[in-house]
Protein backbone atom coordinates (compact mmCIF):
# COMPACT_ATOMS: atom_id res chain seq x y z
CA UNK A 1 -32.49 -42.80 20.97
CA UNK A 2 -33.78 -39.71 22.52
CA UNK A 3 -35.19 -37.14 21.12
CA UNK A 4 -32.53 -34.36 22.48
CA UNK A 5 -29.91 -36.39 21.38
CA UNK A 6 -31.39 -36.68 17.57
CA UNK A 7 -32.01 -33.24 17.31
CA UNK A 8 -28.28 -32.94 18.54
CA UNK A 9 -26.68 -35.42 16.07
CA UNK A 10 -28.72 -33.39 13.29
CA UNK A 11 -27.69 -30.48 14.48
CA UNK A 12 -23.60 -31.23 13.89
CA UNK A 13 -24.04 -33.26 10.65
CA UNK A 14 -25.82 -29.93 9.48
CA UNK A 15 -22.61 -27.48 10.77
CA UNK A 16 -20.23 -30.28 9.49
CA UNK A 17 -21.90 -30.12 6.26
CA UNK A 18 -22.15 -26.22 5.77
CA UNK A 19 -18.02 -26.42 6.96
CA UNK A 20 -17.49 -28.60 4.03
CA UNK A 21 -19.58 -26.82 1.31
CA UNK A 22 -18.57 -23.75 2.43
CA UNK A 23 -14.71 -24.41 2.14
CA UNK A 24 -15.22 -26.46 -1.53
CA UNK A 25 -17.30 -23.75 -3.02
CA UNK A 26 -15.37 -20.63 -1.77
CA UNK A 27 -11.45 -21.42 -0.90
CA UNK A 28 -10.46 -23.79 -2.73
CA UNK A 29 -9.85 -22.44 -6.30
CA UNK A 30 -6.97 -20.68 -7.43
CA UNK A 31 -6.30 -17.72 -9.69
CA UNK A 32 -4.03 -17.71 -12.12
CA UNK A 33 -1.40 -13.81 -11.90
CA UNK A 34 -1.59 -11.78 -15.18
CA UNK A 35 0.84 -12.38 -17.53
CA UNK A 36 3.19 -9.56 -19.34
CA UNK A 37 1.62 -8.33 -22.58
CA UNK A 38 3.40 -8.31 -25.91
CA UNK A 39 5.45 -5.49 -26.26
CA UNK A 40 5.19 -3.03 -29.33
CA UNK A 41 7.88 -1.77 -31.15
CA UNK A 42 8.16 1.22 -33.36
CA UNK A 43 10.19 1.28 -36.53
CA UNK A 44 9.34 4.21 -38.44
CA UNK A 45 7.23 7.56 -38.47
CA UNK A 46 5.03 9.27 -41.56
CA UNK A 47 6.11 11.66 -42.03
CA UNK A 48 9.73 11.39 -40.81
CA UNK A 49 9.24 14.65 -39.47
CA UNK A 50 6.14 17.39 -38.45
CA UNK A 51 6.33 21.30 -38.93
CA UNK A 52 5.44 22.74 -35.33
CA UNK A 53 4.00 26.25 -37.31
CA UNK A 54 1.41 23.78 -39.08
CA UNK A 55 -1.96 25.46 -37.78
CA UNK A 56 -4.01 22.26 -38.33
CA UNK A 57 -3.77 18.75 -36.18
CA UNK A 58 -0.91 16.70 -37.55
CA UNK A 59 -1.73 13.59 -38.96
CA UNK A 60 0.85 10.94 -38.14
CA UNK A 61 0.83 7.17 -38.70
CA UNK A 62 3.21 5.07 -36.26
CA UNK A 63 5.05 2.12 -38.04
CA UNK A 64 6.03 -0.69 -36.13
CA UNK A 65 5.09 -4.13 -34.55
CA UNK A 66 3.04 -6.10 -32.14
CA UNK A 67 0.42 -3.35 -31.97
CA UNK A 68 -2.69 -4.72 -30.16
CA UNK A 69 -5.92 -4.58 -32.19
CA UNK A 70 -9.91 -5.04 -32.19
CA UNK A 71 -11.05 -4.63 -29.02
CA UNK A 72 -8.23 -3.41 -26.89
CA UNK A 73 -6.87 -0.51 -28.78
CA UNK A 74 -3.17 1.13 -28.32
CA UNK A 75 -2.20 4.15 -27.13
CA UNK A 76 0.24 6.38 -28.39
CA UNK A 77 1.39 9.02 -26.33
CA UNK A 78 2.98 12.07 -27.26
CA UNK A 79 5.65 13.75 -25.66
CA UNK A 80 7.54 17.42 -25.72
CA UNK A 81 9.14 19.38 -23.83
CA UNK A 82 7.89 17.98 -20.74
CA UNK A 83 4.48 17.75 -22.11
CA UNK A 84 2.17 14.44 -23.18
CA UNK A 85 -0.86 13.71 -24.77
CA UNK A 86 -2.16 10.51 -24.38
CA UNK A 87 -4.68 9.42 -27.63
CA UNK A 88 -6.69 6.38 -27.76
CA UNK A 89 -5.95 4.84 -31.39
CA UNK A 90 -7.95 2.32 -33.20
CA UNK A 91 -5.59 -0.17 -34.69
CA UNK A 92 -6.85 -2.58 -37.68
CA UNK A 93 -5.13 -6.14 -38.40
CA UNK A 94 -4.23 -8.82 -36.36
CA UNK A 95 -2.72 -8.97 -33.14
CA UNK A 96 0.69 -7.92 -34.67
CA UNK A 97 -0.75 -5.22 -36.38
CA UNK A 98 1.90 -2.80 -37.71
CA UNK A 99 0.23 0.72 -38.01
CA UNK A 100 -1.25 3.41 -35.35
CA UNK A 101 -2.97 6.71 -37.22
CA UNK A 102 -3.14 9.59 -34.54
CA UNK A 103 -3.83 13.09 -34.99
CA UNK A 104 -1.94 15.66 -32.70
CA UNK A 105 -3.64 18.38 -31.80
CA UNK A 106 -2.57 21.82 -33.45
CA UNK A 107 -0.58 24.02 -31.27
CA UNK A 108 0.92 20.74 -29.63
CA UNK A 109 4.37 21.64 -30.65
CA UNK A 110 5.32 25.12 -29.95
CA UNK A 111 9.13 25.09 -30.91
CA UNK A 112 11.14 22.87 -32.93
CA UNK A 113 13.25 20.04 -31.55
CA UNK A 114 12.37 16.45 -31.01
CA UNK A 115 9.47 14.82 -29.93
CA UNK A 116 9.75 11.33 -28.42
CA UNK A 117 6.85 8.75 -29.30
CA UNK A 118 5.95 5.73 -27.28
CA UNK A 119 2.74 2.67 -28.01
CA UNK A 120 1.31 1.05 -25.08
CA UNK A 121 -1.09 -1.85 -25.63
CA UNK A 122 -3.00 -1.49 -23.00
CA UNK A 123 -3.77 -4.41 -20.27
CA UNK A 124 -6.23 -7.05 -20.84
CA UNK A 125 -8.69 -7.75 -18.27
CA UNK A 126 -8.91 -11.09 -16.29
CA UNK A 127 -11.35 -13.49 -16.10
CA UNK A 128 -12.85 -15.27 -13.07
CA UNK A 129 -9.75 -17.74 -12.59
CA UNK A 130 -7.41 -14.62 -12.89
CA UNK A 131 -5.07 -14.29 -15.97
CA UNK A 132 -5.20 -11.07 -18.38
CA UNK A 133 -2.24 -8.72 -19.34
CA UNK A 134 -0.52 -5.85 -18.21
CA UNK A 135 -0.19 -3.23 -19.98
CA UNK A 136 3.44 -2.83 -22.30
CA UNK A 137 4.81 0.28 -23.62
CA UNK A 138 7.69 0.41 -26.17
CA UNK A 139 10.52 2.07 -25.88
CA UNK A 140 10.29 5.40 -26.95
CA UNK A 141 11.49 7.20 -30.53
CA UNK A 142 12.04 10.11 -31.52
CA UNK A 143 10.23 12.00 -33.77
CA UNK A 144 11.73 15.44 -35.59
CA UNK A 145 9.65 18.76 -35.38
CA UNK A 146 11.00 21.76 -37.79
């Protein structure tokens, strides 16, 4: 064999090769869509009901079920008269933990009437296959304000 023709042979076996490793290490895999989170549910309020003349935050604990926990926290989100506040909760338990503690913020509620409450566990992220959550609220309840 010549050497022209060698160094040609080499040449496709080496752009045959780099086809082949580059379509087995990059495009071939698959990712796997997120998947619908668990969706919370809220039962009950404590108190039943909050005084909108009350000059401090409100403490108020959320009752219900299939509240995420540990690591990705709920939200609870707040909502009257048009207006929302959005807080971040830290929820103890399992994964179908049954309480949210919040604090709204004094001055939140500037009238009596009702307030309606909603939990969102928030989406998980995915990993390099794909997969994860998306995020779930419930649907919302109402809460009472004197």
């Amino acid at each position: 064999m010549k050497p022209a023709r060698t160094l040609k042979t080499v040449k496709i076996a080496l752009l045959v090769a780099g086809i082949a490793f580059t379509m087995a290490c990059g495009y071939s895999h698959s990712t796997m869509p997120g998947t619908t989170g668990s969706m919370p549910t809220i039962t009950s309020f404590t108190p039943t009901a909050v005084d909108h003349t009350d000059a401090n935050a409100t403490p108020l604990t959320v009752n219900g079920t299939h509240f995420n926990s540990g690591l990705y926290a709920a939200f609870v989100t707040v909502t009257f008269n048009g207006t929302s506040t959005k807080m971040t909760t830290s929820i103890g338990g399992t994964a179908s933990a049954s309480t949210a503690m919040i604090s709204i913020p004094s001055g939140f509620f500037a009238s009596s009437g009702m307030a309606q409450v909603t939990v969102t566990n928030p989406a998980t992220p995915a990993g390099y296959n794909g997969g994860g959550t998306t995020a779930v609220p419930s649907a919302p309840m109402s809460l009472t304000v004197n």
